[in-house]
Every structure is written in C-alpha cells, then in structure tokens.
N, C-alpha and C. Protein backbone atom coordinates (compact mmCIF):
# COMPACT_ATOMS: atom_id res chain seq x y z
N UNK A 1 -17.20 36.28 2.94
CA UNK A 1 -16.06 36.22 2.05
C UNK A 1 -15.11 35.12 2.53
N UNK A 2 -14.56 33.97 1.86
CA UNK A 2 -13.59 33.23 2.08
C UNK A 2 -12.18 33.98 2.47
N UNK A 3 -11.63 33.56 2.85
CA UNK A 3 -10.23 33.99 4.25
C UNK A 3 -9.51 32.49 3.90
N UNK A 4 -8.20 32.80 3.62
CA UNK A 4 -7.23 31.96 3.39
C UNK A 4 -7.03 31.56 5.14
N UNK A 5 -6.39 30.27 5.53
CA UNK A 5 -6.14 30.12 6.40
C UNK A 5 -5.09 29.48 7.22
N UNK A 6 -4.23 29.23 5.78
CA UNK A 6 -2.86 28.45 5.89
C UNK A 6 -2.23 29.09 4.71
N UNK A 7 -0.82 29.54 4.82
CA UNK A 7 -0.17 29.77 3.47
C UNK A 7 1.02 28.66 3.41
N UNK A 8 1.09 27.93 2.31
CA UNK A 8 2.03 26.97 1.95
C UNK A 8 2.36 26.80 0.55
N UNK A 9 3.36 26.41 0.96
CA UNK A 9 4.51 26.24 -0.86
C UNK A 9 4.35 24.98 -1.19
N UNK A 10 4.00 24.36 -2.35
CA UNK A 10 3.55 23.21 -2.68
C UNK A 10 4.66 23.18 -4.22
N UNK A 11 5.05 22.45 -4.64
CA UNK A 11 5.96 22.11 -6.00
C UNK A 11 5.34 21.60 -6.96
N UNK A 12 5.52 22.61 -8.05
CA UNK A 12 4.46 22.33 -9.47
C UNK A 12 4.97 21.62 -10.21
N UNK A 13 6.04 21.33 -9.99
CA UNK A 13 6.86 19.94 -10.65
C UNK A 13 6.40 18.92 -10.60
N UNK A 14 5.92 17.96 -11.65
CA UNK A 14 5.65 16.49 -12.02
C UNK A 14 6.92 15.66 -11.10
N UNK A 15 6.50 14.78 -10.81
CA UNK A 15 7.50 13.65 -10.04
C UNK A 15 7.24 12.29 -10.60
N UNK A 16 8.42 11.58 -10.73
CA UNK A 16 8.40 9.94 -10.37
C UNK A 16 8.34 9.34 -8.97
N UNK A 17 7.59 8.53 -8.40
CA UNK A 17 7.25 8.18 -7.06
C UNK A 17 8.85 6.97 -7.62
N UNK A 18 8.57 6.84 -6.34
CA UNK A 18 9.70 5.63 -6.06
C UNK A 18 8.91 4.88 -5.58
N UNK A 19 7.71 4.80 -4.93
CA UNK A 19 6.74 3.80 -5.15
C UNK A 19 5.21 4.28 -4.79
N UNK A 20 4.09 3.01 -4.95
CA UNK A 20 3.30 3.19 -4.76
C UNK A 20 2.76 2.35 -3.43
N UNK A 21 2.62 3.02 -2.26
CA UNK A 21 2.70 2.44 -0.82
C UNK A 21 1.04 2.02 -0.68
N UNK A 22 0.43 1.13 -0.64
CA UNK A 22 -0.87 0.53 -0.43
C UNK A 22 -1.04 0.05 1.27
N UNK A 23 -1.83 1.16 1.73
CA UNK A 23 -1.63 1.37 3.39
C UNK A 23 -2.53 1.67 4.25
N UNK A 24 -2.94 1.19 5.75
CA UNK A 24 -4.08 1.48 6.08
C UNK A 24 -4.35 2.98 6.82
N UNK A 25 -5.16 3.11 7.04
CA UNK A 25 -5.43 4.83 7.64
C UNK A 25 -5.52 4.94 8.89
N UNK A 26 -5.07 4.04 9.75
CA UNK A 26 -4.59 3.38 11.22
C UNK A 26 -3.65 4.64 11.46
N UNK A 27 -4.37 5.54 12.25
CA UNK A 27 -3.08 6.42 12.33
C UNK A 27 -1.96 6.30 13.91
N UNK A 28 -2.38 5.43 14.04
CA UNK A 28 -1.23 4.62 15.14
C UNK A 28 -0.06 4.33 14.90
N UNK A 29 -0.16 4.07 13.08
CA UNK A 29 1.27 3.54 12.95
C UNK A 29 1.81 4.83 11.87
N UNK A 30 1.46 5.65 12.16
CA UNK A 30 1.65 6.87 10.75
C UNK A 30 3.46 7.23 11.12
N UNK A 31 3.81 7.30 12.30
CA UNK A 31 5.20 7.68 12.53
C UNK A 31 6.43 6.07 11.65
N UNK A 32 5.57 4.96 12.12
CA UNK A 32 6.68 3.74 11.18
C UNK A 32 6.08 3.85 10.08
N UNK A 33 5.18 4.36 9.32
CA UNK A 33 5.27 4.38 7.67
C UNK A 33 6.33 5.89 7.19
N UNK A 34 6.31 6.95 8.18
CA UNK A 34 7.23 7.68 7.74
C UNK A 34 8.64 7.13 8.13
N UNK A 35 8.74 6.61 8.51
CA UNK A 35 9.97 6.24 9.17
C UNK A 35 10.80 5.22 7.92
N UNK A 36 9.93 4.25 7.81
CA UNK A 36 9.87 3.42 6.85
C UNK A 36 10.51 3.61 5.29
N UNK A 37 9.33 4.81 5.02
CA UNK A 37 9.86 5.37 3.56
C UNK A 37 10.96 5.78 3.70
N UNK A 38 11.27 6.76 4.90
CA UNK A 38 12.64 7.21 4.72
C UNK A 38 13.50 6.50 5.00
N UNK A 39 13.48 5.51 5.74
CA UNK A 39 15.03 4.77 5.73
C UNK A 39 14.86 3.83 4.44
N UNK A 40 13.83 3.37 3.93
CA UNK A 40 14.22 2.88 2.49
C UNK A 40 13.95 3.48 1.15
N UNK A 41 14.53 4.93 1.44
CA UNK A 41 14.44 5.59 0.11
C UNK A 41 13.17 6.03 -0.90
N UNK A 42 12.56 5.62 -0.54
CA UNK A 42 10.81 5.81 -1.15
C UNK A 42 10.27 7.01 -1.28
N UNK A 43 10.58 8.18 -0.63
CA UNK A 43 10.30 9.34 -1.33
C UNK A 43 10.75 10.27 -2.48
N UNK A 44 10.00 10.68 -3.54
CA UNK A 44 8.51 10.85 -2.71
C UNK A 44 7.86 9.25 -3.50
N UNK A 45 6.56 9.11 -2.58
CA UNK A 45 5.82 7.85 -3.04
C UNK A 45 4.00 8.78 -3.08
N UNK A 46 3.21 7.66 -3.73
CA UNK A 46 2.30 7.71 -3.39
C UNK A 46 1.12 6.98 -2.75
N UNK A 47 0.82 7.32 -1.74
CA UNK A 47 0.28 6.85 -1.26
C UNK A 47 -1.90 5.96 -1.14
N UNK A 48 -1.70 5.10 -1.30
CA UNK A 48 -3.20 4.53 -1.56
C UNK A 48 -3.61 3.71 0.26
N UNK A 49 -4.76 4.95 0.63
CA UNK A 49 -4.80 4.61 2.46
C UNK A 49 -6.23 4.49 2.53
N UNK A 50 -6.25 2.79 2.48
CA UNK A 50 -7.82 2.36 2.87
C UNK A 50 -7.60 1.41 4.12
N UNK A 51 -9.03 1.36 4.88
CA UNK A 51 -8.67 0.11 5.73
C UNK A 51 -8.42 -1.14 5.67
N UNK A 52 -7.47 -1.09 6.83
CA UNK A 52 -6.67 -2.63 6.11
C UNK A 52 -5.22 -2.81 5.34
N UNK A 53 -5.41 -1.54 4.62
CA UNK A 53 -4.28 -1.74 3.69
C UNK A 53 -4.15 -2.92 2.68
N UNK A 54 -3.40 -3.70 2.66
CA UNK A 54 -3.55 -4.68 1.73
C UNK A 54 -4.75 -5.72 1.69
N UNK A 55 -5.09 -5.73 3.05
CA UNK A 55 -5.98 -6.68 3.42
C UNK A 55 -7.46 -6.05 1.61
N UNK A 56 -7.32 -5.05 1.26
CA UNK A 56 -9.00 -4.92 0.29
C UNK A 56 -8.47 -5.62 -0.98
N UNK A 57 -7.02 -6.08 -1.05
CA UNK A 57 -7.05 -7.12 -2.08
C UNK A 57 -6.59 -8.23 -2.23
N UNK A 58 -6.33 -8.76 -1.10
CA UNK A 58 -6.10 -9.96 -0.65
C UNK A 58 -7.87 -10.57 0.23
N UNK A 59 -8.31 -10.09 0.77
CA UNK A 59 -9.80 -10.14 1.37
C UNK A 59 -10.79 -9.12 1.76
N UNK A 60 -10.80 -8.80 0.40
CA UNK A 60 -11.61 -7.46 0.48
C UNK A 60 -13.06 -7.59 1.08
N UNK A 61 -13.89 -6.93 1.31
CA UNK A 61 -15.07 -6.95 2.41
C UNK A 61 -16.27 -6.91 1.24
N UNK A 62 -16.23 -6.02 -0.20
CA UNK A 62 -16.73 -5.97 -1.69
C UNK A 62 -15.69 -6.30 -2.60
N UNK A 63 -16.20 -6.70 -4.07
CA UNK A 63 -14.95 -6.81 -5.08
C UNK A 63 -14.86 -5.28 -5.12
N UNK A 64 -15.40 -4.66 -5.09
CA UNK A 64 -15.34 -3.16 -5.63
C UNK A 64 -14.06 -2.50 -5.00
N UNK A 65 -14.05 -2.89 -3.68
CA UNK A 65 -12.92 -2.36 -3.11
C UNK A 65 -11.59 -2.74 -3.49
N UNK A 66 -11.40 -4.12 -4.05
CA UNK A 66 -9.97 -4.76 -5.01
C UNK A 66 -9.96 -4.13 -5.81
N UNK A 67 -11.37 -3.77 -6.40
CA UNK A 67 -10.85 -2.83 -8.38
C UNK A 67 -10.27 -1.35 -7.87
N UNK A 68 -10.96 -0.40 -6.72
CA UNK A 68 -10.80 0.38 -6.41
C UNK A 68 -9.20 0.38 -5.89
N UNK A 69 -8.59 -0.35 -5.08
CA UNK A 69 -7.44 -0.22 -4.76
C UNK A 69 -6.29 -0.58 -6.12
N UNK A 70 -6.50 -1.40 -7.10
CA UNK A 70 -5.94 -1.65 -8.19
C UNK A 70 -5.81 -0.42 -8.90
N UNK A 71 -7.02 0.39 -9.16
CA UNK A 71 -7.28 1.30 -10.17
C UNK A 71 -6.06 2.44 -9.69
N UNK A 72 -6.10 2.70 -7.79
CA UNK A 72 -5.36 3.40 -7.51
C UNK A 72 -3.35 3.12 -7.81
N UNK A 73 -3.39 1.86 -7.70
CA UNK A 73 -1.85 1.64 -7.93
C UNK A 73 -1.95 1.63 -9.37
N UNK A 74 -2.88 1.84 -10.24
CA UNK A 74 -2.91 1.89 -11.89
C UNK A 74 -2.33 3.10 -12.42
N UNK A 75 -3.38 4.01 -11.45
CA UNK A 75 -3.07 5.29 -11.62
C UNK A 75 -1.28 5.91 -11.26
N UNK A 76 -1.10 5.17 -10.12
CA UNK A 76 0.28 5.56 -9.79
C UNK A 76 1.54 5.19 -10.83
N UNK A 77 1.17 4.20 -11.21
CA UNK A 77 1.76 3.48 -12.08
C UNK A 77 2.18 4.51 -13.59
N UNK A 78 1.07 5.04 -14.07
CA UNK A 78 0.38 5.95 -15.16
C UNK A 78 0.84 6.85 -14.88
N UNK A 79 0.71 7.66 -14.36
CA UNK A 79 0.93 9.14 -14.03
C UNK A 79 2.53 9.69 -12.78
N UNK A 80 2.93 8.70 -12.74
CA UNK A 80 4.22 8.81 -11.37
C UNK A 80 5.20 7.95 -11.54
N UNK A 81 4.96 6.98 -13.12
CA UNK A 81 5.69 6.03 -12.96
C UNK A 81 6.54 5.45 -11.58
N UNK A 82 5.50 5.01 -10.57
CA UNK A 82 6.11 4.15 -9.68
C UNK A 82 7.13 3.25 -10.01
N UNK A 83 8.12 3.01 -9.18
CA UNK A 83 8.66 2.24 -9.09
C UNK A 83 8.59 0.88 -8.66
N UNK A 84 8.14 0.89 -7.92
CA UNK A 84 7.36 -0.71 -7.05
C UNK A 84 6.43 -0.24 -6.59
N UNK A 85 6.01 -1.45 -5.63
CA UNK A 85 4.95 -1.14 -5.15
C UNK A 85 4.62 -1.88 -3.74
N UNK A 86 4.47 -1.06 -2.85
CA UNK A 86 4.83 -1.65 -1.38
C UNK A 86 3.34 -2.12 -0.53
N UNK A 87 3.04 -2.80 -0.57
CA UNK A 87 1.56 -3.50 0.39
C UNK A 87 1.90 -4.12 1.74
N UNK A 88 1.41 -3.23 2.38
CA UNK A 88 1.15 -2.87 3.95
C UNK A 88 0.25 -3.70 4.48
N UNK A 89 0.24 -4.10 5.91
CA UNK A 89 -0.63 -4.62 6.84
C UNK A 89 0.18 -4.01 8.24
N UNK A 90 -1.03 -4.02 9.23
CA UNK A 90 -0.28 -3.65 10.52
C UNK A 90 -1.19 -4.40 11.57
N UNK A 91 -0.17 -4.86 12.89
CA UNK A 91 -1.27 -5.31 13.56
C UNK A 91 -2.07 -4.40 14.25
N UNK A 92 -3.08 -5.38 15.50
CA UNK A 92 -4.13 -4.88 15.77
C UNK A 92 -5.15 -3.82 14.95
N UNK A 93 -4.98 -4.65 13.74
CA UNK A 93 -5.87 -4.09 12.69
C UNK A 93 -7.31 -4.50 12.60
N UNK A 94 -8.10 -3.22 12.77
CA UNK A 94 -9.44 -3.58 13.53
C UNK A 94 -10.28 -4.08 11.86
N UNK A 95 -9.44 -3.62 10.83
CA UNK A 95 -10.39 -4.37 9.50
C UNK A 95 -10.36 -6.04 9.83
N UNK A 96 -9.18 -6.40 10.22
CA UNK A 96 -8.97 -7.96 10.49
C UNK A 96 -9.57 -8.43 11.75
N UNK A 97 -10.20 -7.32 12.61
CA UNK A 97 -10.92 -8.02 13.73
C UNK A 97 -10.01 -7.42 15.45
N UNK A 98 -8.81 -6.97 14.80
CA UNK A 98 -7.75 -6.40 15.79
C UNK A 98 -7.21 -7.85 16.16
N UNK A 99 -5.91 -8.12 16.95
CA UNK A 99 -5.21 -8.59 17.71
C UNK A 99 -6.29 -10.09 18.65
N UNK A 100 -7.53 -9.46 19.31
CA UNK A 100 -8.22 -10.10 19.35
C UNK A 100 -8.63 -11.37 18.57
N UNK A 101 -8.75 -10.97 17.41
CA UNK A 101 -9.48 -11.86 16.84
C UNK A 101 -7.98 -13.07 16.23
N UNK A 102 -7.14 -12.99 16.73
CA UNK A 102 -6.02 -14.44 16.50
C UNK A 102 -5.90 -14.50 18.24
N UNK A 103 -6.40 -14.44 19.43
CA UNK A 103 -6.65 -15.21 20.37
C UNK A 103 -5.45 -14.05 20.91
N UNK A 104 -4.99 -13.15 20.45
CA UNK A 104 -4.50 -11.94 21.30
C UNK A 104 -3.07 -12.68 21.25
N UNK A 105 -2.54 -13.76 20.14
CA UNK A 105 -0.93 -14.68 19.78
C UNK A 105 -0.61 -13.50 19.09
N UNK A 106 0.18 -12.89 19.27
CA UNK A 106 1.38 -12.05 18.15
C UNK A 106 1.47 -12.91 16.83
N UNK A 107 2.13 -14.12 17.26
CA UNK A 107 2.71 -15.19 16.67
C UNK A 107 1.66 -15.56 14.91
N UNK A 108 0.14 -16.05 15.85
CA UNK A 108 -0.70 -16.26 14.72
C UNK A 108 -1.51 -15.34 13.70
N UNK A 109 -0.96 -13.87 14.12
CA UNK A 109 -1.61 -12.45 13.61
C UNK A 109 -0.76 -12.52 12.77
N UNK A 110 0.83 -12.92 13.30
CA UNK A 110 2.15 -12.27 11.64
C UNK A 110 1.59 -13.59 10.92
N UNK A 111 1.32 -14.70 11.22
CA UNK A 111 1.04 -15.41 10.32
C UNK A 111 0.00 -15.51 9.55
N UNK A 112 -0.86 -14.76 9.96
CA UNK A 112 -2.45 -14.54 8.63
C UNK A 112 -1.91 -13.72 8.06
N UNK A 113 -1.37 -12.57 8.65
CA UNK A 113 -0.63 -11.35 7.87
C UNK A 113 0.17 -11.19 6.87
N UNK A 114 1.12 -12.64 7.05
CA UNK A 114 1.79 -13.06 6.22
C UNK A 114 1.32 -13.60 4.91
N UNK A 115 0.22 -14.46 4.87
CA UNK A 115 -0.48 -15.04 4.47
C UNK A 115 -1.61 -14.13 3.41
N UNK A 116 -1.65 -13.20 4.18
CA UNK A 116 -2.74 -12.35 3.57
C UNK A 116 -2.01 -11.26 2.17
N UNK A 117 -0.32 -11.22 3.01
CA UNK A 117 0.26 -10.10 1.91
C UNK A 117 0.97 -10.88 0.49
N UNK A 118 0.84 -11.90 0.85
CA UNK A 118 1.34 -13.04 -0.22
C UNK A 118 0.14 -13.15 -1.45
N UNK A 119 -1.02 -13.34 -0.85
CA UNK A 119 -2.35 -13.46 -1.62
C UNK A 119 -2.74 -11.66 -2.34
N UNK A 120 -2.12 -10.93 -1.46
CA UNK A 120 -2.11 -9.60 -2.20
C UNK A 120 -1.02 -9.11 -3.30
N UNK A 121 0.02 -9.77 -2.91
CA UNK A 121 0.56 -10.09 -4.04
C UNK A 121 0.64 -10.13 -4.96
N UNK A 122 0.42 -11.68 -5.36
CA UNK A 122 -0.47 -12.33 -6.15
C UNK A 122 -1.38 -11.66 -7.57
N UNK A 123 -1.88 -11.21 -6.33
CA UNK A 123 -3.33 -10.62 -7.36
C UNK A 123 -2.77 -9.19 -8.07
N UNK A 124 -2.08 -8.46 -7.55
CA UNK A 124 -1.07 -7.53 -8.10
C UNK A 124 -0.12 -7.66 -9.46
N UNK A 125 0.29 -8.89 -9.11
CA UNK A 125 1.48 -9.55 -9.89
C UNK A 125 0.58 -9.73 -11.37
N UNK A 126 -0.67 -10.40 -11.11
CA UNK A 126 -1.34 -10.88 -12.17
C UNK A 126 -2.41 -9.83 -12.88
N UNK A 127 -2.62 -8.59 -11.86
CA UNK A 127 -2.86 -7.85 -12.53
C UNK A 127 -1.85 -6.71 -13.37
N UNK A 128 -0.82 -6.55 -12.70
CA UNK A 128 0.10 -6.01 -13.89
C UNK A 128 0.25 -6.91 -14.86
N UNK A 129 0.46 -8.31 -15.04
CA UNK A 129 0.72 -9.33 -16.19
C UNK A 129 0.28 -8.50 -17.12
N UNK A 130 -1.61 -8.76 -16.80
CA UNK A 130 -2.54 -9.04 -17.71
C UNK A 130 -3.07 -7.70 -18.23
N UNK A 131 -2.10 -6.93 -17.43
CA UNK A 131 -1.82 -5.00 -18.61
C UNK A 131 -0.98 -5.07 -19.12
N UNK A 132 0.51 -6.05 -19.18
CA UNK A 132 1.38 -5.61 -19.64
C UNK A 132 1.33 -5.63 -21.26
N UNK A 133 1.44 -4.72 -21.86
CA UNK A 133 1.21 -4.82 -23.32
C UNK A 133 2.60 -4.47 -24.17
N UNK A 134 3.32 -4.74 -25.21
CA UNK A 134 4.12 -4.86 -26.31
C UNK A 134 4.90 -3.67 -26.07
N UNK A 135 6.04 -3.42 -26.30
CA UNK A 135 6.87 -2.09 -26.06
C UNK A 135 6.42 -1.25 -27.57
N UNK A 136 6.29 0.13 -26.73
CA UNK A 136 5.61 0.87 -27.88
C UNK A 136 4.28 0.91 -27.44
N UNK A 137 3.77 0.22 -27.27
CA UNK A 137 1.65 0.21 -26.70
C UNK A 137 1.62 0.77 -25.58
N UNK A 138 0.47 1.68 -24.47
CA UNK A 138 0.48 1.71 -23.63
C UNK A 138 0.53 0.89 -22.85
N UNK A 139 0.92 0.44 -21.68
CA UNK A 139 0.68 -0.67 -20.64
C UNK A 139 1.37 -0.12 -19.28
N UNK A 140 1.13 -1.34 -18.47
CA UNK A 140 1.65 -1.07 -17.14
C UNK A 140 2.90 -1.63 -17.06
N UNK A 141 3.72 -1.55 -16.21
CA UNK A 141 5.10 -2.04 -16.26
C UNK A 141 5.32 -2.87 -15.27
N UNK A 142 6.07 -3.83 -15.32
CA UNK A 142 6.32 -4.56 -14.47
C UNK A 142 7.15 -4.07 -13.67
N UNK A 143 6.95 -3.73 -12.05
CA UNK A 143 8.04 -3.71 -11.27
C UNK A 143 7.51 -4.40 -9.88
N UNK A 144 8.68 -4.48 -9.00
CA UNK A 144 8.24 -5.23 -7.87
C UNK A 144 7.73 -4.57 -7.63
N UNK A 145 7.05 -5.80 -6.57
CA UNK A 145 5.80 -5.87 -5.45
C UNK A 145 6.49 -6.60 -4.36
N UNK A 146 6.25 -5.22 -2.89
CA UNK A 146 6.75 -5.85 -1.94
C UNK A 146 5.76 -5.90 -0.76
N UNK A 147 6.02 -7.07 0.61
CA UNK A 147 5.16 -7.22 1.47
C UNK A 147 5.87 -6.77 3.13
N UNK A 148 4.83 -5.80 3.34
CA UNK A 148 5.45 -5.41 4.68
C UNK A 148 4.40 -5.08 5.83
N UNK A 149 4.89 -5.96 6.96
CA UNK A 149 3.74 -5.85 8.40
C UNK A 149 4.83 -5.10 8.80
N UNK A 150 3.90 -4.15 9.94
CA UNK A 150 4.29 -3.68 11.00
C UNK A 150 3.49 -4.00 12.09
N UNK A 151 4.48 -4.28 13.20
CA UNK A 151 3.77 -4.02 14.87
C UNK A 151 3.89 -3.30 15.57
N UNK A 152 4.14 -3.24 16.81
CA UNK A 152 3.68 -1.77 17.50
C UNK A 152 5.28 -1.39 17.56
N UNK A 153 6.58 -2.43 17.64
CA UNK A 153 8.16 -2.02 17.67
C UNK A 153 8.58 -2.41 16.31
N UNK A 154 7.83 -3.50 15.46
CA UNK A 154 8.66 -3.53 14.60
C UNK A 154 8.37 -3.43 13.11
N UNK A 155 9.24 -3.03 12.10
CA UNK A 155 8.69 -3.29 10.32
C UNK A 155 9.70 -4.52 9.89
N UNK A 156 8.06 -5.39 9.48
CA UNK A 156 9.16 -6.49 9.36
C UNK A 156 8.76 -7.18 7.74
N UNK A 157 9.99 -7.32 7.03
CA UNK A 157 9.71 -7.75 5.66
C UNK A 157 9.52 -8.82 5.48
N UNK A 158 8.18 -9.17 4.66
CA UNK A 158 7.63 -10.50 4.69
C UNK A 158 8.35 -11.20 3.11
C-alpha cells in the first residue's frame, strides 16, 4: 500500500511569474539564484534548469535543445504571463568545459560568458519578434530579456 511521506500545503492559485529565469542545474550556485530573485523582486518566477543555462541557446550541444529551452520560456510566457525573462550563466561551468577550459583567467571566462549571453539574447529577442502577432490574436509579448553571470562571490549584470 502507498504511505504518504511528506505532508505539504501547496497554493491552488494561478500566478503571474515576474519572470522566466533560464538557469543551470549547477547546484553550487543554488543559494545566489535564490538570493538573486529575492533581492530583485522576481518571485514567484519560473524556472527553466538545463545545463549551462543559457549557454543551450546561445551554443547549444543539439538544435533540439534551443527549441526545447524556447518552448519552455513559451510556455512561461503563455500560461504565467512572465514578465521578462532572465538568462543565466555561471562560472566554472562544466557545460563550457569549467574554468579550465579559458586557461583557469576569471577575466577570459566573464568574457565568453559575456559573449555567450548576448548571442542568447539575441535569439530570444528574435524569437519573441517572430510570435509577436496583432493585438487581439494570440501571441507572445514582448518583454525584456536580461543577462546575468554569476561567480563563486559575485552576480554580475551583463
């Protein structure tokens, strides 16, 4: 016979996210993404946690994984009316090779990083465009898109 094994209160209330956070599953940095949302107001959000974080649509490893991470901020978009939409990178991110792989420079990691959340961007920006449809039609809405690394002390807005 199944045996409950946790009792918890969960809220059957529909919500608007205040955003849709695109983030990696690095749970090293799980205390500065809470930290994060809460000092900039973002809850509740929802959250989309693949490796890498932004890195699957800025240089995804398959296309499948860009449609897959899109579909998810689609959905947020649809159903939570997000508000923005926040794309994450963190260092020593082992999708990017870790720390290692920029010669172990701080310096040249924020700068692919940088580089990488700009190109994720991008592709964000142009995929809301190219939903946005006529007021009155369904579509997606335009709201910002923002870029944010973290390191092991700091969140820093790109």
């Amino acid at each position: 016979m199944d045996k409950p094994i946790l009792s918890t209160q969960s809220s059957k209330e529909h919500y608007a996210a205040k955003a849709c956070i695109v983030w990696c599953f690095d749970n090293r940095f799980r205390n500065a993404l809470f930290e994060f949302a809460k000092s900039q107001n973002l809850e509740p959000y929802d959250l989309v946690m693949v490796a890498g974080g932004a890195k699957s649509l800025a240089s995804p490893n398959n296309e499948s994984d860009r449609d897959y991470v899109l579909s998810q901020i689609e959905t947020s978009l649809k159903l939570h009316r997000a508000g923005k939409i926040v794309l994450m990178t963190h260092s020593d991110c082992g999708a990017y090779g870790g720390l290692k792989s920029f010669g172990n420079d701080p310096k040249t990691e924020f700068e692919k990083h940088g580089t990488e959340l700009s190109a994720a961007q991008n592709i964000v920006q142009k995929f809301l465009a190219a939903n946005d449809l006529p007021i009155g039609q369904a579509g997606l809405p335009r709201v910002p898109v923002e870029m944010i690394f973290v390191d092991f002390e700091t969140v820093w807005e790109i």
